[in-house]
C-alpha atoms as a PDB file:
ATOM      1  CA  UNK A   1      27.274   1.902 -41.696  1.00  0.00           C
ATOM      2  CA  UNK A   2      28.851   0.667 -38.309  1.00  0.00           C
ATOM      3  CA  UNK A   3      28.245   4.622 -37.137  1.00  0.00           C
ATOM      4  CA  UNK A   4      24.558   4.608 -38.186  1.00  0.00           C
ATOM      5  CA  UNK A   5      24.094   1.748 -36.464  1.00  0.00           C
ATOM      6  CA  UNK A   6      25.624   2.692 -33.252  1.00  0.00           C
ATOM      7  CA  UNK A   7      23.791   6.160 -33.054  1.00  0.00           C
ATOM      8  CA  UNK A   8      20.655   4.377 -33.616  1.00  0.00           C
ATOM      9  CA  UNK A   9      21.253   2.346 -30.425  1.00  0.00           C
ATOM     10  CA  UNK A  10      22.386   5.178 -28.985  1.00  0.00           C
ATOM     11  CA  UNK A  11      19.325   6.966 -29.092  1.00  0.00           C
ATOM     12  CA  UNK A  12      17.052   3.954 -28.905  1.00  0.00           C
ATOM     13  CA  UNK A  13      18.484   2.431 -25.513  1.00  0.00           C
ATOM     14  CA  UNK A  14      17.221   5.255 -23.250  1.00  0.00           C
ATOM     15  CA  UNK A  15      13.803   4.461 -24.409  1.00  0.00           C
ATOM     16  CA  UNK A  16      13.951   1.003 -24.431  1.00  0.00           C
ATOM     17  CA  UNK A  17      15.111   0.899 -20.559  1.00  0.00           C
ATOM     18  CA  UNK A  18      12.696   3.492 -19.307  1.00  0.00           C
ATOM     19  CA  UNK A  19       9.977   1.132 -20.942  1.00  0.00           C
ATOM     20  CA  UNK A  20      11.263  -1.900 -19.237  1.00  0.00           C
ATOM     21  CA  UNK A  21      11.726   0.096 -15.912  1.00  0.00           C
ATOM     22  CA  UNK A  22       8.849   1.683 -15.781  1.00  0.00           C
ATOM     23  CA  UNK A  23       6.800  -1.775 -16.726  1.00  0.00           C
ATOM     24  CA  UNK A  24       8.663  -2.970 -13.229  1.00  0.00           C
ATOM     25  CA  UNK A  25       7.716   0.124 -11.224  1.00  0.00           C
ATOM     26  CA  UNK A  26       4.272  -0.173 -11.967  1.00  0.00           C
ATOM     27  CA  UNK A  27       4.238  -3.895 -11.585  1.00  0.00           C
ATOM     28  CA  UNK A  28       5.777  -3.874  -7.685  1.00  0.00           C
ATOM     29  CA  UNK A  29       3.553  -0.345  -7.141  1.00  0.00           C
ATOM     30  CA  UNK A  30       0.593  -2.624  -8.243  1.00  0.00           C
ATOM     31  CA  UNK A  31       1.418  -5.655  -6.091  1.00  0.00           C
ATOM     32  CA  UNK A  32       1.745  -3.042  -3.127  1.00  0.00           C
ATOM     33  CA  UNK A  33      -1.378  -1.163  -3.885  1.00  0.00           C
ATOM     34  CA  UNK A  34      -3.303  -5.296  -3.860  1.00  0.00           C
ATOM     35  CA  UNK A  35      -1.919  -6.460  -0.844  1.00  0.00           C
ATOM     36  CA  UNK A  36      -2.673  -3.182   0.436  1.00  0.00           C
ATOM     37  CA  UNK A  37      -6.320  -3.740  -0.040  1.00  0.00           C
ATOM     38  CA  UNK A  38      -5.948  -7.486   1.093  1.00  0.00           C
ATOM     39  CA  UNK A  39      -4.136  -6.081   4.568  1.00  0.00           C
ATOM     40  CA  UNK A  40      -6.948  -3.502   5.181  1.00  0.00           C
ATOM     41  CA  UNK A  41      -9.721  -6.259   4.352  1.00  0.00           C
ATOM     42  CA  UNK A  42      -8.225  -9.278   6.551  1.00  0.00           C
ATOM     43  CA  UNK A  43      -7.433  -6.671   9.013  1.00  0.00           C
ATOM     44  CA  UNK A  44     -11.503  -5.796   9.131  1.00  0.00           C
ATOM     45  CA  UNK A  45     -12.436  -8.883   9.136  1.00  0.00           C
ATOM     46  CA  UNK A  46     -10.776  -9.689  12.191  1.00  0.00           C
ATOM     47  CA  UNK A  47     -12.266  -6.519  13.780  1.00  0.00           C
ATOM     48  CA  UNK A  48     -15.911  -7.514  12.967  1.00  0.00           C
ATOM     49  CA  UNK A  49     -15.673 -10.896  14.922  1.00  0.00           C
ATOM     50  CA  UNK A  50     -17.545 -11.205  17.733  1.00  0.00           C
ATOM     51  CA  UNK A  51     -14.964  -9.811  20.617  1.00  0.00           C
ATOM     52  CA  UNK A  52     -12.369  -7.869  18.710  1.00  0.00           C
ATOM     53  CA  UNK A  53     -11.974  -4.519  18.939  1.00  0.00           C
ATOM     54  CA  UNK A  54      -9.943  -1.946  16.150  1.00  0.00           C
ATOM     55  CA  UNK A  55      -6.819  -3.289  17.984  1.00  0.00           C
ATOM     56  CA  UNK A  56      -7.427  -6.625  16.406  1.00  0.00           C
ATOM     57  CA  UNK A  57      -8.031  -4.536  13.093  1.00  0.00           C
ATOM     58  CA  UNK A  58      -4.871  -2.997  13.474  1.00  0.00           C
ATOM     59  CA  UNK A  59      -2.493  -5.512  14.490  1.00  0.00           C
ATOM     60  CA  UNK A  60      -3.835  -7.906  11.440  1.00  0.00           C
ATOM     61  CA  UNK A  61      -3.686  -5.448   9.096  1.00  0.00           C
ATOM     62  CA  UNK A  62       0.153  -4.344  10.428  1.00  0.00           C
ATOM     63  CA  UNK A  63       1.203  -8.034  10.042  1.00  0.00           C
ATOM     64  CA  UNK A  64      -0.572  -9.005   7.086  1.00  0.00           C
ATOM     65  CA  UNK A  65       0.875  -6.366   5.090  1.00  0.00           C
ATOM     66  CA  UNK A  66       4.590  -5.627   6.252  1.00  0.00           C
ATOM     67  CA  UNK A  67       6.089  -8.722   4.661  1.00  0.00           C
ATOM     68  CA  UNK A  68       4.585  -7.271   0.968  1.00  0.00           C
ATOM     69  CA  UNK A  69       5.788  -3.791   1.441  1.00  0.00           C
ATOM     70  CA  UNK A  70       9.367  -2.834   0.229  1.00  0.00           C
ATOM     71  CA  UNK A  71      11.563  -0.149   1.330  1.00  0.00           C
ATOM     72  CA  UNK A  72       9.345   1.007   3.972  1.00  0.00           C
ATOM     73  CA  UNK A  73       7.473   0.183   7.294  1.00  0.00           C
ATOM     74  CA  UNK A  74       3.882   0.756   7.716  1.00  0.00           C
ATOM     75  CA  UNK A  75       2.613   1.753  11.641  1.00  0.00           C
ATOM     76  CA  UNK A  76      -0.644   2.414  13.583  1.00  0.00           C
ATOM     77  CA  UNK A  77      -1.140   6.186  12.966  1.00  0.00           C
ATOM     78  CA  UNK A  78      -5.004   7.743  12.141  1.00  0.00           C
ATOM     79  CA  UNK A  79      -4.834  11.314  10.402  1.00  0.00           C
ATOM     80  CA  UNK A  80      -5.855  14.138  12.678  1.00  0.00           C
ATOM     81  CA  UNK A  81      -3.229  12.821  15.610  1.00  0.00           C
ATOM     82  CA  UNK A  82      -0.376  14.629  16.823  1.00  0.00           C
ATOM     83  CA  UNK A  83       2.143  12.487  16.059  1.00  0.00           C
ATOM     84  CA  UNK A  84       4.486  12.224  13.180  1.00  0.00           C
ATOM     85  CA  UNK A  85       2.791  11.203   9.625  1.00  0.00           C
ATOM     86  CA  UNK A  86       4.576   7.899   9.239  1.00  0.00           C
ATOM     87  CA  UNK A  87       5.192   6.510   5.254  1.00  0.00           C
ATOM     88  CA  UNK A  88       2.556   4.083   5.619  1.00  0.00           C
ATOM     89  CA  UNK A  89       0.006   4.226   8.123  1.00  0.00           C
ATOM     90  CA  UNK A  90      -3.137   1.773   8.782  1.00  0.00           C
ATOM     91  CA  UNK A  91      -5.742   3.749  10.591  1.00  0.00           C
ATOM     92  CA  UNK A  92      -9.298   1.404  11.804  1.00  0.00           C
ATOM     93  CA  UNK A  93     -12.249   3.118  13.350  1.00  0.00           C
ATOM     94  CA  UNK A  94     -15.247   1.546  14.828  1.00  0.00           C
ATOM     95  CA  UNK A  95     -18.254   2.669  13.277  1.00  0.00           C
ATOM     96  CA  UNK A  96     -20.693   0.920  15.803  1.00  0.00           C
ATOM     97  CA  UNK A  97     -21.913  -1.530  13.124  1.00  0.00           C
ATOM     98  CA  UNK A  98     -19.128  -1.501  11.696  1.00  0.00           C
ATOM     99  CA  UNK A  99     -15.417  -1.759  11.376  1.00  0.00           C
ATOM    100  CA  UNK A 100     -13.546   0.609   8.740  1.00  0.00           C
ATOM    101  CA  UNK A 101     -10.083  -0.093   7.693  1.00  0.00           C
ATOM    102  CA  UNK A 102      -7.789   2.099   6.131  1.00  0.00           C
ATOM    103  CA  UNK A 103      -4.452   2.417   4.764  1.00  0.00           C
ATOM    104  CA  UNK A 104      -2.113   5.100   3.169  1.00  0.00           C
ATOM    105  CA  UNK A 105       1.157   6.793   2.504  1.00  0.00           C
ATOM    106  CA  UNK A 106       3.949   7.014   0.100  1.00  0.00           C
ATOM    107  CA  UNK A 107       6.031   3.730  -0.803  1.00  0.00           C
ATOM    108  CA  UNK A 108       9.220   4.501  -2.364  1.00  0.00           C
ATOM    109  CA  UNK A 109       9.848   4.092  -5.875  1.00  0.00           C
ATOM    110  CA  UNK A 110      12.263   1.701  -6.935  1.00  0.00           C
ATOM    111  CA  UNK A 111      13.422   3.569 -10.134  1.00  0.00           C
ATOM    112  CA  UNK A 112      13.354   7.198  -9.330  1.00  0.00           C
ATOM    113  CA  UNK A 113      11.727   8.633 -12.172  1.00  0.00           C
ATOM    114  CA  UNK A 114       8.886   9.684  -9.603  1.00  0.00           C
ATOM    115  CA  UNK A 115       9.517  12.664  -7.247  1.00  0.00           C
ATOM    116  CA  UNK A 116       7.737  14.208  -4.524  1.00  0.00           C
ATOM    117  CA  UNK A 117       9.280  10.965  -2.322  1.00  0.00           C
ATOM    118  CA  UNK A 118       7.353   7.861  -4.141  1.00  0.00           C
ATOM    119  CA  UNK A 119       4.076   6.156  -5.005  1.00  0.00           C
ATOM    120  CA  UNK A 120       0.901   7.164  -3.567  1.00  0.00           C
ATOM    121  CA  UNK A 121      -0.923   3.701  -1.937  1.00  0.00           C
ATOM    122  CA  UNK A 122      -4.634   3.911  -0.323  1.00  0.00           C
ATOM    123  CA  UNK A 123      -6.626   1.222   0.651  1.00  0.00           C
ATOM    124  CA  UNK A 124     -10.528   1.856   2.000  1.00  0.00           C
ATOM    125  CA  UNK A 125     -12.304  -1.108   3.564  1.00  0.00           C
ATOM    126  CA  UNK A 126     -15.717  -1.718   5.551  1.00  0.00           C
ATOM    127  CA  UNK A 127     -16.968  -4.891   6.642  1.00  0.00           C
ATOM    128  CA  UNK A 128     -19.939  -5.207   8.853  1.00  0.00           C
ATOM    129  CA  UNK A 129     -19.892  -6.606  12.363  1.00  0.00           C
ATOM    130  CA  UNK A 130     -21.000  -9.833  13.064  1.00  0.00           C
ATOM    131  CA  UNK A 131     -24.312 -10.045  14.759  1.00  0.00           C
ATOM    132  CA  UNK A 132     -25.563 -13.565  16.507  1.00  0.00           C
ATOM    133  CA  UNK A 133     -29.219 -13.132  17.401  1.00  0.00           C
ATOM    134  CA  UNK A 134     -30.089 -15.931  20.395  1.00  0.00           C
END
């Protein structure tokens, strides 16, 4: 009886823990993937004020999304430059009438069942410039 018992927890356990750790990986990848979105929003937002430029854009979205992002750094980096693809990159463009804010990369996975170096993330934002007529 005691050796029934113990093979069924034997070959229960391995499920039961890649359940519960694959409930947390998606749980932090989904927190990442919001306050991804939330970075690349405030971070247009503050581009589309009268006076600010994608460098506000940038530097916004950089700050407002660091602190949420674990394991990993984000930088300024656009696709299509020369440099280095960083893990996580925040790209803004000015659009004339717009601003357009995104972000990408790979975040790391905290239980490595995923391969191919971690968790996709992508955030697409575009928020209209203010306009003041006199």
């Amino acid at each position: 009886m005691r050796g029934t018992a113990l093979m069924e927890f034997a070959l229960a356990w391995p499920i039961a823990l890649l359940l519960v750790l694959g409930g947390v990986e998606t749980a932090v990848w989904g927190s990442e993937v919001f306050a991804a979105r939330s970075a690349a929003l405030a971070g247009a937002r503050a581009g589309a004020v009268a006076g600010a430029d994608v460098g506000v854009a940038v530097e916004v979205t950089l700050r407002t999304l660091s602190p949420s992002l674990v394991g990993v750094a984000a930088s300024a980096w656009c696709p299509g430059e020369s440099r280095p693809l960083p893990a996580v990159w925040v790209c803004a463009r000015d659009l004339g009438s717009a601003i357009q804010v995104d972000v990408g990369g790979v975040v790391p996975a905290l239980v490595p069942i995923v391969h191919e170096g971690g968790l996709p993330l992508h955030a697409h934002v575009v928020v209209q410039k203010e306009a003041f007529a006199p």
